[in-house]
N, C-alpha and C. Protein backbone atom coordinates (compact mmCIF):
# COMPACT_ATOMS: atom_id res chain seq x y z
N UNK A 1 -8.07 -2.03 4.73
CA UNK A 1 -7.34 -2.25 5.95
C UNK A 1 -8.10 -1.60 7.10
N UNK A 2 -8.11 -2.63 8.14
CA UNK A 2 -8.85 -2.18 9.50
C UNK A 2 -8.26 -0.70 10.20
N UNK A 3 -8.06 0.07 10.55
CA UNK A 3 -7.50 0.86 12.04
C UNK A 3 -8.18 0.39 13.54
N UNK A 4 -7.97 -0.80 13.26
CA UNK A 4 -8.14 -1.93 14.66
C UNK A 4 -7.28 -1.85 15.25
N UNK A 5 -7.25 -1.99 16.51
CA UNK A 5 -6.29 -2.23 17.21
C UNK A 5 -5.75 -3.19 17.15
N UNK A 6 -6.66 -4.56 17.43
CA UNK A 6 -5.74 -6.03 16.64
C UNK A 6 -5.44 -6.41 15.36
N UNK A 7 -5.71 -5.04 14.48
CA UNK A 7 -5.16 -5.48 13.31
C UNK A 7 -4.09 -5.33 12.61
N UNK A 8 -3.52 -6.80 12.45
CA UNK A 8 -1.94 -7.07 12.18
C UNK A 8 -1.82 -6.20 10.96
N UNK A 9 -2.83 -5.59 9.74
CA UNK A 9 -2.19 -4.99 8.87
C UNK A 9 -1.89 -3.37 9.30
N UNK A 10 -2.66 -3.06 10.30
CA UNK A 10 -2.37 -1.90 10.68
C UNK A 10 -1.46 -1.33 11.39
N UNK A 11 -1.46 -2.79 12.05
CA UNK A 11 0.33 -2.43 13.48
C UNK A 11 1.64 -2.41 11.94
N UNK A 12 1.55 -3.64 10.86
CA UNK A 12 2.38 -3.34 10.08
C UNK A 12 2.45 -1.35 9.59
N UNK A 13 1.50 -1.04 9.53
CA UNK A 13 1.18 0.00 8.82
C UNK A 13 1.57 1.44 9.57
N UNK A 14 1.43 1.11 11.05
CA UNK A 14 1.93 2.67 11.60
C UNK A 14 2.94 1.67 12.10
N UNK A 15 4.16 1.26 11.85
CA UNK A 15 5.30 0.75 12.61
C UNK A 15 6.02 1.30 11.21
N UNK A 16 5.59 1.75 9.76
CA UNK A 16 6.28 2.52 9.08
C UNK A 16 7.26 4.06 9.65
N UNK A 17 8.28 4.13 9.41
CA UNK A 17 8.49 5.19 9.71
C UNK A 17 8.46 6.93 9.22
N UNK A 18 8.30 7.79 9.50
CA UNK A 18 7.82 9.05 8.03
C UNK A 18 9.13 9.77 9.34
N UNK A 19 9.31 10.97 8.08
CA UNK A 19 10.47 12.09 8.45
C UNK A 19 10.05 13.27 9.05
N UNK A 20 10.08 14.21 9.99
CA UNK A 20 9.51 14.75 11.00
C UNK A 20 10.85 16.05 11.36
N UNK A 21 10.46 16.75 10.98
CA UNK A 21 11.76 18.43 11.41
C UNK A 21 11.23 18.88 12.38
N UNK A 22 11.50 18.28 13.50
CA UNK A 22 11.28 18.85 15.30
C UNK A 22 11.34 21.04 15.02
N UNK A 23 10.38 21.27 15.29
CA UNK A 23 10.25 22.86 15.52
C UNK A 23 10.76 23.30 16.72
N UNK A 24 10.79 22.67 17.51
CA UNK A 24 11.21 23.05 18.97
C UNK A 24 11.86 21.56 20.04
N UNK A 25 12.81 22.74 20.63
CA UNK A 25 13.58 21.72 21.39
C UNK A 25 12.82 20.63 22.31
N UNK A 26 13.32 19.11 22.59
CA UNK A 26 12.35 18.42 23.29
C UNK A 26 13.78 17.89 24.16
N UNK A 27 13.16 17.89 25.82
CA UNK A 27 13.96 17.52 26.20
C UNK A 27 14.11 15.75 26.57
N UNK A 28 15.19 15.54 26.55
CA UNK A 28 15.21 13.69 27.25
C UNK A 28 14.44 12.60 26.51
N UNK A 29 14.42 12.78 25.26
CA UNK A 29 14.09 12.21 24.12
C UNK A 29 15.04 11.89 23.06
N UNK A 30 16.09 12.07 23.22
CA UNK A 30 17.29 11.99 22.29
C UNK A 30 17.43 10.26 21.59
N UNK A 31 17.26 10.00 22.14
CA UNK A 31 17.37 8.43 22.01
C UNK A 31 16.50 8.13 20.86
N UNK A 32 15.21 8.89 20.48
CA UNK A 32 14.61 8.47 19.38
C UNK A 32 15.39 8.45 17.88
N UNK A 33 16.10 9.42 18.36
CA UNK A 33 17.07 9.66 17.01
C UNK A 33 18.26 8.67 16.92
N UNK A 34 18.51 7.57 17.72
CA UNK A 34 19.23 6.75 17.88
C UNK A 34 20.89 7.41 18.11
N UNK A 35 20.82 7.79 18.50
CA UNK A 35 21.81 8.91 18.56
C UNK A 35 22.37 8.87 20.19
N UNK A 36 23.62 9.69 20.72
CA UNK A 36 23.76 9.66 22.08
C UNK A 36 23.23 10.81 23.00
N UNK A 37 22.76 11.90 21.87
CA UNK A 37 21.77 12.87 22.24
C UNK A 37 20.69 13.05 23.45
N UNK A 38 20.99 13.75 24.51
CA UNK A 38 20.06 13.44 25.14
C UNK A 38 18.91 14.35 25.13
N UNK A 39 19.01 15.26 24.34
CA UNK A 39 17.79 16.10 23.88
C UNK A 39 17.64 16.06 22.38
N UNK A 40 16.38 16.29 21.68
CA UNK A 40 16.40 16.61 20.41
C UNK A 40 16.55 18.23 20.41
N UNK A 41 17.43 18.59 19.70
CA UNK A 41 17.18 19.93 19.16
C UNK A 41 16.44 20.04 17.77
N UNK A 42 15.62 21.45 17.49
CA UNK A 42 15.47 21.63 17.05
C UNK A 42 16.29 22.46 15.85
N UNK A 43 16.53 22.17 14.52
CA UNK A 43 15.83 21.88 13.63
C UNK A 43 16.17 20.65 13.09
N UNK A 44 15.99 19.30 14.12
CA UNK A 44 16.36 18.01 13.63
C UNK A 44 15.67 17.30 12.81
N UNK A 45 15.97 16.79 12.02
CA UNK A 45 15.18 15.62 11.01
C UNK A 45 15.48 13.97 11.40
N UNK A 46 14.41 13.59 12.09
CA UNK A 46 14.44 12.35 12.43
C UNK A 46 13.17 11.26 11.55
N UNK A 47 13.61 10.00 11.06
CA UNK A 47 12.57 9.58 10.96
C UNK A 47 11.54 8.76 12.26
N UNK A 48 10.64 8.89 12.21
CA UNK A 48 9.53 8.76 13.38
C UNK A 48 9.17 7.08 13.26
N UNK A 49 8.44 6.44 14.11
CA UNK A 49 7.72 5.54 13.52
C UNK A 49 6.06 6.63 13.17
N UNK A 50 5.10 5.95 12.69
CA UNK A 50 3.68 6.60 12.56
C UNK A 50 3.42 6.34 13.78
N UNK A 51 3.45 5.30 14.51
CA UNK A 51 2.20 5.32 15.53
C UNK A 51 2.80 6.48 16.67
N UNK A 52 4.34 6.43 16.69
CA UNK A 52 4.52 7.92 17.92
C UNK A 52 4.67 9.63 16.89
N UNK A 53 4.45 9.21 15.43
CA UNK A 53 4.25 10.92 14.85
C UNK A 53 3.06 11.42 14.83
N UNK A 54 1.83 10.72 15.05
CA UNK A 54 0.62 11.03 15.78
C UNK A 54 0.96 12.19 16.66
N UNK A 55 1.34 11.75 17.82
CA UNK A 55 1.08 12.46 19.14
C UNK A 55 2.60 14.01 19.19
N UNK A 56 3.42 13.61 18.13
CA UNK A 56 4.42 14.40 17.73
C UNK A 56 3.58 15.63 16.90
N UNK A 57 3.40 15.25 15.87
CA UNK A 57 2.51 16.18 14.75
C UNK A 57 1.37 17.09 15.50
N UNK A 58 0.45 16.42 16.28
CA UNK A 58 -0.42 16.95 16.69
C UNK A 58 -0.17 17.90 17.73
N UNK A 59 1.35 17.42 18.60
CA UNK A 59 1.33 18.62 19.56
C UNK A 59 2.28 19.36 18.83
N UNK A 60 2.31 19.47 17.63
CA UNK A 60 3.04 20.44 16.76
C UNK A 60 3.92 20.69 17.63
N UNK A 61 5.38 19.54 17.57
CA UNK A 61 6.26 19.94 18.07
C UNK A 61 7.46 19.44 17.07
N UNK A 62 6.55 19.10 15.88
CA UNK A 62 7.35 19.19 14.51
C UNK A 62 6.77 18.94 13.32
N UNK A 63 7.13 19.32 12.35
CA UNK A 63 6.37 19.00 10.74
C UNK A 63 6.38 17.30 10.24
N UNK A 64 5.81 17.42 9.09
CA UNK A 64 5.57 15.68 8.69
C UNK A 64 6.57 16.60 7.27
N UNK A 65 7.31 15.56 6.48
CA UNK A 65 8.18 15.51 5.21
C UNK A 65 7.11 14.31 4.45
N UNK A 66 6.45 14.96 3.44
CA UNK A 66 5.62 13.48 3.11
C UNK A 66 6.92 12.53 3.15
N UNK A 67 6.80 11.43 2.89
CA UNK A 67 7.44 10.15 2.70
C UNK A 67 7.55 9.80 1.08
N UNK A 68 8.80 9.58 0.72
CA UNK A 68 9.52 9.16 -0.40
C UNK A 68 8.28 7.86 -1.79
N UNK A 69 7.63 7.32 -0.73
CA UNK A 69 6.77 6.23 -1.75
C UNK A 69 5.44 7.44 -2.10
N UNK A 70 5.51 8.18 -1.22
CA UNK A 70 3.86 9.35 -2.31
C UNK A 70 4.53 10.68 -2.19
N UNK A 71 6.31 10.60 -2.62
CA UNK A 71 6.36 11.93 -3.41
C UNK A 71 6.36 11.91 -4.74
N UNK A 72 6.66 12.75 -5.20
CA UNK A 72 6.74 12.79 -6.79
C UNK A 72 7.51 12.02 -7.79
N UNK A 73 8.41 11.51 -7.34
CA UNK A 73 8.97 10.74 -8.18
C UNK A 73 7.75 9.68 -8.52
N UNK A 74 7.51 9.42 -7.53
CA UNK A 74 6.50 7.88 -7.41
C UNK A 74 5.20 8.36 -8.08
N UNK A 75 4.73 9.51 -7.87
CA UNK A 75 3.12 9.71 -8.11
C UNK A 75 3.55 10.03 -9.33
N UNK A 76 4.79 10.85 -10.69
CA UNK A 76 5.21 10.98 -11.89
C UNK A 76 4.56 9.59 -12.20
N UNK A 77 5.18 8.38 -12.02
CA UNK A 77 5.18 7.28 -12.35
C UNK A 77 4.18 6.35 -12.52
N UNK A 78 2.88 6.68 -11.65
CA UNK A 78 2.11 5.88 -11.09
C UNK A 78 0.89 7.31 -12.50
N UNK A 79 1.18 7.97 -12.24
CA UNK A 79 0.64 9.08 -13.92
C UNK A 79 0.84 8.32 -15.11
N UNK A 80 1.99 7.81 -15.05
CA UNK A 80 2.59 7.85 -16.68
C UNK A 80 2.20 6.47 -16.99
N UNK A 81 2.03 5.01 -15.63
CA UNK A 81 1.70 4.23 -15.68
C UNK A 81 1.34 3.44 -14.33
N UNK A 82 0.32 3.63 -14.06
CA UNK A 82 0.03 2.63 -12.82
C UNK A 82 0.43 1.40 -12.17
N UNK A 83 0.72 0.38 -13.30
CA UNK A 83 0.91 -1.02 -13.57
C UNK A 83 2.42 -1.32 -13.70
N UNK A 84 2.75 -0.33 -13.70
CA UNK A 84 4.63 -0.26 -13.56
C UNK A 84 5.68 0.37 -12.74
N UNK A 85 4.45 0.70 -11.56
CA UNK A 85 4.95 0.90 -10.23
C UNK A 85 4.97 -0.55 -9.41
N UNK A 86 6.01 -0.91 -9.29
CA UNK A 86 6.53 -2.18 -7.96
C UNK A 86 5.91 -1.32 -6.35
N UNK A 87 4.70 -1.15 -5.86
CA UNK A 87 4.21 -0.66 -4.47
C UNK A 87 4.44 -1.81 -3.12
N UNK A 88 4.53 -2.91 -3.39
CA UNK A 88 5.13 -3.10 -2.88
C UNK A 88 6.58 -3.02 -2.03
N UNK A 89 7.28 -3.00 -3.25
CA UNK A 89 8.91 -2.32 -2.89
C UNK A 89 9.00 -0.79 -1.98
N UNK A 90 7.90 -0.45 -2.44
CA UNK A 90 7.95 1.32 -1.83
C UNK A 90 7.89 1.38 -0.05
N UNK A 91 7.11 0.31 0.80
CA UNK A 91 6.97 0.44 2.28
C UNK A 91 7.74 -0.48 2.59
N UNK A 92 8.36 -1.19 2.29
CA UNK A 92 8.83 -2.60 3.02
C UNK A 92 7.72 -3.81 3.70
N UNK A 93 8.12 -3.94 5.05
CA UNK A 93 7.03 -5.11 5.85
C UNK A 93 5.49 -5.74 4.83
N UNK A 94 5.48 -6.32 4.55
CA UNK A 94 4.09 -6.81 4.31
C UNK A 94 3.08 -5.64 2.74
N UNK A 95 4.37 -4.54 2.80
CA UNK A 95 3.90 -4.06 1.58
C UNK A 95 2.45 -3.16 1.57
N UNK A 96 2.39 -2.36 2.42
CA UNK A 96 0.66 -1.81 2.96
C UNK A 96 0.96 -0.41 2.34
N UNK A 97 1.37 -0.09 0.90
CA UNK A 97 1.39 0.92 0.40
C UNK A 97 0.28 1.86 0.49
N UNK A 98 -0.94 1.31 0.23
CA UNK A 98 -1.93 1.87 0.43
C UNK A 98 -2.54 2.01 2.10
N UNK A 99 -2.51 1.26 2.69
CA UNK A 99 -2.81 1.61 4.31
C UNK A 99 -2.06 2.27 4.84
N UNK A 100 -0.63 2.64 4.77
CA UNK A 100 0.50 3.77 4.84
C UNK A 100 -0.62 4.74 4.72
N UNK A 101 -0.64 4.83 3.47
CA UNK A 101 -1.14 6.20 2.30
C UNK A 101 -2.30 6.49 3.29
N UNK A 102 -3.06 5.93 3.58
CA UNK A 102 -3.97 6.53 4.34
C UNK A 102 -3.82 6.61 5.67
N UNK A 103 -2.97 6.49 6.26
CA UNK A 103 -2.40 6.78 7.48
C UNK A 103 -2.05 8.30 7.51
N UNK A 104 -1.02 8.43 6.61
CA UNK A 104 -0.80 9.34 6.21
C UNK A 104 -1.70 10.94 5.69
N UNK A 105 -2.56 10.36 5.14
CA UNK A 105 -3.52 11.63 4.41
C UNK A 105 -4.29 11.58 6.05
N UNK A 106 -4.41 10.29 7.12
CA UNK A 106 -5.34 11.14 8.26
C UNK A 106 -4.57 12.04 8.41
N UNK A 107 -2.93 12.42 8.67
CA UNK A 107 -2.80 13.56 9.03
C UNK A 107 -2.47 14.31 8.47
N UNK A 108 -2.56 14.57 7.27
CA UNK A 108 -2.43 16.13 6.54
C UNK A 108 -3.43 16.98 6.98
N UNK A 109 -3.33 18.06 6.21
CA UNK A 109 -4.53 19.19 6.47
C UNK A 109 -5.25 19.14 4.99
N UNK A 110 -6.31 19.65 4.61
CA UNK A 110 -7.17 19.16 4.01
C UNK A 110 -6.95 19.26 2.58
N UNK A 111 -5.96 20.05 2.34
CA UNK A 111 -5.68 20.32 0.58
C UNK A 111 -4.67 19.21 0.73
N UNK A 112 -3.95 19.08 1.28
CA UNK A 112 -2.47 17.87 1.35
C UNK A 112 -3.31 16.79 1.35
N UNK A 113 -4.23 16.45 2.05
CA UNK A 113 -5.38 14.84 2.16
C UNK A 113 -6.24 14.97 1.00
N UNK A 114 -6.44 15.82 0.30
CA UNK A 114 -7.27 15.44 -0.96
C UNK A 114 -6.27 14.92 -2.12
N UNK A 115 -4.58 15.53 -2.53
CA UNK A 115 -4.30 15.31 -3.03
C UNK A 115 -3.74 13.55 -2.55
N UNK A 116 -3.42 13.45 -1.97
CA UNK A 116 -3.35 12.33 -1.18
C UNK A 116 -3.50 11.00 -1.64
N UNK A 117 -5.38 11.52 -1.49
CA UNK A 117 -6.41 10.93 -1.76
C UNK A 117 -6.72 10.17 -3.00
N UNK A 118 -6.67 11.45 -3.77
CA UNK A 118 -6.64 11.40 -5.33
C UNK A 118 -5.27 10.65 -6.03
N UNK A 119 -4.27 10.60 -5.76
CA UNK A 119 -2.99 9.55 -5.65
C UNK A 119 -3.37 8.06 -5.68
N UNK A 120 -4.11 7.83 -4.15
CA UNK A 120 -4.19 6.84 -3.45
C UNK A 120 -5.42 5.89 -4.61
N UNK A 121 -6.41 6.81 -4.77
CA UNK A 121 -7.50 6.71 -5.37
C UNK A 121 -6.91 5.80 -7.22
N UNK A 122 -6.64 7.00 -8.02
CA UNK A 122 -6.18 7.06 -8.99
C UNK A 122 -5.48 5.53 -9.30
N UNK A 123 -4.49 5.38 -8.19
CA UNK A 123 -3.13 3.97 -8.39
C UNK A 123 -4.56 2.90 -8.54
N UNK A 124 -5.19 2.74 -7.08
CA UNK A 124 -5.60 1.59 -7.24
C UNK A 124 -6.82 1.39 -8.38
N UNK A 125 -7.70 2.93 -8.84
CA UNK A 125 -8.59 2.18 -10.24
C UNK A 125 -7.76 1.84 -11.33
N UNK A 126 -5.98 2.64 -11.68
CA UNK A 126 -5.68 2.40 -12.86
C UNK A 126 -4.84 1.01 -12.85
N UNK A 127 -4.72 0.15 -11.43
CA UNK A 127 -4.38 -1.35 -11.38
C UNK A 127 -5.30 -2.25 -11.26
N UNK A 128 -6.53 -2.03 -10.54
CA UNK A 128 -7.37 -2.97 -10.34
C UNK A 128 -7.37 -3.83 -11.53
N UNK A 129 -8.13 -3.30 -12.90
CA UNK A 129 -8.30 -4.17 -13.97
C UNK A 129 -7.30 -5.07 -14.21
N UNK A 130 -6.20 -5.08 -14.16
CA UNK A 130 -4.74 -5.47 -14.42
C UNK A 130 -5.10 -6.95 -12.92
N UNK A 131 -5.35 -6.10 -12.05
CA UNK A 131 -4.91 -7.35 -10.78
C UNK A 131 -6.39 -8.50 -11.38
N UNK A 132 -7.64 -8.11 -11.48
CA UNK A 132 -8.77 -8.84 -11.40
C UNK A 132 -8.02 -9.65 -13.01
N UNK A 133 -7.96 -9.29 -13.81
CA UNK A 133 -7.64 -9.79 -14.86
C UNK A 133 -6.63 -10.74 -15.12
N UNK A 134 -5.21 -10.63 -14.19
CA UNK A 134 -4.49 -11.58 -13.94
C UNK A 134 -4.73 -12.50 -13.10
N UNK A 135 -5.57 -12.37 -12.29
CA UNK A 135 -6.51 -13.54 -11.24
C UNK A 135 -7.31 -14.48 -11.63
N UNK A 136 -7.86 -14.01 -12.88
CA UNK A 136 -8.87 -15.00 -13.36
C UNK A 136 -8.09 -15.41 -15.16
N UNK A 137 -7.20 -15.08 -15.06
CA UNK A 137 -6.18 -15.39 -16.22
C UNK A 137 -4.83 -16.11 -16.05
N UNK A 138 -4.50 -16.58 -14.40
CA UNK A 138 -3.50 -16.84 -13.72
C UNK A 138 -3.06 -17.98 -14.39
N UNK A 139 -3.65 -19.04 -14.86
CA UNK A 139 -3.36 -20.03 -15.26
C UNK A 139 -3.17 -20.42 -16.53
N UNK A 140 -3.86 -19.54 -17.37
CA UNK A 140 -3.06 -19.38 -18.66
C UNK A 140 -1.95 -18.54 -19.22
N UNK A 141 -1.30 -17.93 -18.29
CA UNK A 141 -0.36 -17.23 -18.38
C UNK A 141 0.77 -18.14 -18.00
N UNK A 142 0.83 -19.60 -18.77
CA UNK A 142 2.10 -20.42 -18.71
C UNK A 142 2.73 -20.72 -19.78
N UNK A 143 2.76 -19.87 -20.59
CA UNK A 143 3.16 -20.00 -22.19
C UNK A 143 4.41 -18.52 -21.49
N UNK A 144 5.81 -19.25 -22.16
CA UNK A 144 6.98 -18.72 -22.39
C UNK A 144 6.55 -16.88 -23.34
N UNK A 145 7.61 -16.25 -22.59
CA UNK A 145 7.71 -14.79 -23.21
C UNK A 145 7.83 -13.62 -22.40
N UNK A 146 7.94 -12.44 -23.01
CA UNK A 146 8.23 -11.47 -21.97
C UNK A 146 6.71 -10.89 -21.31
N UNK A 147 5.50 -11.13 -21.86
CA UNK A 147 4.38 -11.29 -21.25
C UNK A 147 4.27 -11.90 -19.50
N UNK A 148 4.49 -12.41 -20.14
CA UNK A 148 4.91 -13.62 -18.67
C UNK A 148 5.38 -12.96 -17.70
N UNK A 149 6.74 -12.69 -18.28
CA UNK A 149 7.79 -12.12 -17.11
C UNK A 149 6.83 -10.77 -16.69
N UNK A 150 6.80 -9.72 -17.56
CA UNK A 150 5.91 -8.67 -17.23
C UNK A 150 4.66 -8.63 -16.20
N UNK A 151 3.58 -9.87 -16.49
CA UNK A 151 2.88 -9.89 -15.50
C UNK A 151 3.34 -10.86 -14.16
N UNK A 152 4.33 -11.41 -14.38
CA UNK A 152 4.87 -12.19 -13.28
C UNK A 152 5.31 -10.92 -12.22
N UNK A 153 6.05 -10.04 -12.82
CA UNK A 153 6.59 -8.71 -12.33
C UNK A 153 5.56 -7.84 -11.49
N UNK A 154 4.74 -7.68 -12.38
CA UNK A 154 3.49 -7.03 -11.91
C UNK A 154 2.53 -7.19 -10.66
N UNK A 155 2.82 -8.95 -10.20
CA UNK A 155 2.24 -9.60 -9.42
C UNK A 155 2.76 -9.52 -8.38
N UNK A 156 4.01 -9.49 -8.25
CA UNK A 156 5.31 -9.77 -7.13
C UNK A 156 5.27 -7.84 -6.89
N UNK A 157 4.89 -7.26 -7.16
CA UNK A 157 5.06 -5.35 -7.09
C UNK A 157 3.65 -5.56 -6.49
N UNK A 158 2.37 -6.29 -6.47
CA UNK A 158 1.48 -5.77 -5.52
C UNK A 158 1.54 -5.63 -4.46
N UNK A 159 0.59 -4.83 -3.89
CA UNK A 159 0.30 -3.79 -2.83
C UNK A 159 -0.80 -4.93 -2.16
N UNK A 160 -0.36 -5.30 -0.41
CA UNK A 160 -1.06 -6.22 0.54
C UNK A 160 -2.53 -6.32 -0.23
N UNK A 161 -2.98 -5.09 -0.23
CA UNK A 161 -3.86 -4.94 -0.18
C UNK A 161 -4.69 -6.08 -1.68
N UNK A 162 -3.66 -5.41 -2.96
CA UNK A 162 -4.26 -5.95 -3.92
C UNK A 162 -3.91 -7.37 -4.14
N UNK A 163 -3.00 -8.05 -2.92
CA UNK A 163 -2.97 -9.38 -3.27
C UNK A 163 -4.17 -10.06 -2.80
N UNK A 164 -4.91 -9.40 -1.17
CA UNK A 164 -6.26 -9.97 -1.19
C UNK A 164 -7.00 -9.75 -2.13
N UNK A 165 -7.21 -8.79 -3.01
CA UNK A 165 -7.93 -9.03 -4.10
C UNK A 165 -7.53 -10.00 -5.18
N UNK A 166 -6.54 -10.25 -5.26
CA UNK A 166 -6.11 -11.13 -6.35
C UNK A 166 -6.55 -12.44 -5.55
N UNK A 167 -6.16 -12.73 -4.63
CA UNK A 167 -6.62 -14.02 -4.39
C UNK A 167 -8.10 -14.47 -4.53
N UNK A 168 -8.90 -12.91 -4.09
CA UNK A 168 -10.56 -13.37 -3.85
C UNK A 168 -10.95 -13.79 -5.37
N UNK A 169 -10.68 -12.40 -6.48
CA UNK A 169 -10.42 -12.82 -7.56
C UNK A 169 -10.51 -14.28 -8.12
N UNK A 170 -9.39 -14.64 -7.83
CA UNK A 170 -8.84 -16.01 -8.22
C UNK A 170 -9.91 -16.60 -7.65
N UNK A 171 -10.01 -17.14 -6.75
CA UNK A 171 -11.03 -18.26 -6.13
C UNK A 171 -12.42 -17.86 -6.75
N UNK A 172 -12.50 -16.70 -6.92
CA UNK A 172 -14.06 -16.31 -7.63
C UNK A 172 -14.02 -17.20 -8.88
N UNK A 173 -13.12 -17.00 -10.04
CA UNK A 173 -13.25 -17.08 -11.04
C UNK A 173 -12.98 -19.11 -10.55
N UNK A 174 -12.20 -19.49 -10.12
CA UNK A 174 -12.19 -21.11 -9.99
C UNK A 174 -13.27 -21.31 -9.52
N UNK A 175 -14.42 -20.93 -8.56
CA UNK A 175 -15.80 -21.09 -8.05
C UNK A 175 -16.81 -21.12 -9.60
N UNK A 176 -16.46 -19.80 -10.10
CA UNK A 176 -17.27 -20.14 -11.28
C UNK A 176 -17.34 -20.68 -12.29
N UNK A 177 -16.06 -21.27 -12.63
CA UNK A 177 -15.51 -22.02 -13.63
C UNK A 177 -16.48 -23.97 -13.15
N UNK A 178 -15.90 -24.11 -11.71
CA UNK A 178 -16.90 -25.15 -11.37
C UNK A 178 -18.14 -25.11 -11.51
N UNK A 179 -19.13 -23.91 -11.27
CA UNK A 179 -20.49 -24.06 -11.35
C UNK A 179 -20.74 -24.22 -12.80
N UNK A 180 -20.08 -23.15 -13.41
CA UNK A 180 -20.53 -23.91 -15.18
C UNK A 180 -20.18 -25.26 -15.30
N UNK A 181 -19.49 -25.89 -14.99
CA UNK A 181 -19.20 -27.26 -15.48
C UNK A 181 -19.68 -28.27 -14.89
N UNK A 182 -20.35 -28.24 -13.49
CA UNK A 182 -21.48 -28.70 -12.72
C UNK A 182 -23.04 -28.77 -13.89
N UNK A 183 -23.01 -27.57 -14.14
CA UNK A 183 -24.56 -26.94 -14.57
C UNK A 183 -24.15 -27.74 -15.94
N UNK A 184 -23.23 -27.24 -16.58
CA UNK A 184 -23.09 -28.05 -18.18
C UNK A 184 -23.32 -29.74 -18.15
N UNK A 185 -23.03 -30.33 -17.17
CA UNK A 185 -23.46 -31.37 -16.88
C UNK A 185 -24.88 -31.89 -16.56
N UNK A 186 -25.22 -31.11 -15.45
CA UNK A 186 -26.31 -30.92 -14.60
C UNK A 186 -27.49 -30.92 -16.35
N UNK A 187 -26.92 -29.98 -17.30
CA UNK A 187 -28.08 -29.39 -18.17
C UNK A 187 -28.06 -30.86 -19.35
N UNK A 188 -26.90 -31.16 -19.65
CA UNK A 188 -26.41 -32.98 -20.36
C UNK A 188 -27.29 -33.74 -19.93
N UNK A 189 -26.95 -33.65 -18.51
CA UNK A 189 -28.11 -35.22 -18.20
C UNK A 189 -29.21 -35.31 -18.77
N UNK A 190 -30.20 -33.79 -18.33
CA UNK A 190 -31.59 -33.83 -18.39
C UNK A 190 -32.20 -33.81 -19.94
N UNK A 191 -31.06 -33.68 -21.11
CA UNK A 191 -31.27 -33.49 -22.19
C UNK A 191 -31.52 -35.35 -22.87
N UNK A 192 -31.14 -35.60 -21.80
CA UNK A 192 -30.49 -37.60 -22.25
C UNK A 192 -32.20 -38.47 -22.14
């Protein structure tokens, strides 16, 4: 994922919101909290969008609460099995679990962004095989069973990110499936 400015996965991505415990009073801002408040007091817990907890966080005028999709419940899970985390379900919009995630680790401090990291890292080598493998297996996976359903499941739980890979995937493996059968031909003729 870009951190473009025109890029639609990224406006999806800081329009997430994360949870934020104001340290100090702010005045004539109340309204963020949707509330009739016309100040935030401090020690409020509001959730933020990302793109205004930037300029919140940094003028440390309150803490970040990691966010519910890379606390522990989720990272237990994504340990015990990679491929049976639904990441999609975890952000909502367009599903940018992973472009979140790194939204996120930019602003930790450096032990909080390694573990982060290593989360972020970890999910996507222990799914990749699973996504490349159902991409170039997509079409024989039409035989009845709980196989099916399982990787049907599996598919519909990816992460934006890994559906562009599944697709490139896919078209890779239909690209090469044609050139062998071009060439198997191509090699027929010249044998004739």
């Amino acid at each position: 994922m870009d951190n473009d400015y025109f890029s639609i996965d990224a406006i999806l991505a800081e329009n997430q919101k994360i949870q934020c415990t104001f340290k100090v009073d702010v005045p004539e801002v109340g309204h963020l909290g949707g509330g009739n408040d016309r100040d935030i007091k401090a020690p409020a817990k509001l959730p933020i969008p990302m793109w205004l907890a930037y300029i919140i966080l940094l003028s440390e005028w309150a803490d970040l609460t990691i966010p519910a999709p890379f606390g522990p419940r989720v990272r237990n899970a994504l340990k015990a099995d990679p491929r049976s985390v639904r990441l999609s379900a975890l952000v909502g919009a367009g599903g940018l679990w992973y472009g979140f995630g790194k939204m996120i680790m930019d602003i930790l401090d450096d032990e909080q962004a390694n573990i982060m990291s290593d989360v972020l890292t970890k999910a996507f080598r222990g799914r990749l095989t699973e996504v490349i493998d159902q991409a170039q297996h997509f079409a024989a996976l039409g035989v009845a069973g709980s196989a099916v359903d399982a990787a049907q499941s599996f598919r519909e739980g990816l992460d934006g990110t890994e559906r562009e890979l599944f697709a490139l995937a896919q078209e890779s493996s239909k690209r090469t499936k044609r050139w062998y059968e071009n060439h198997d031909r191509t090699r027929q003729g010249t044998r004739r």
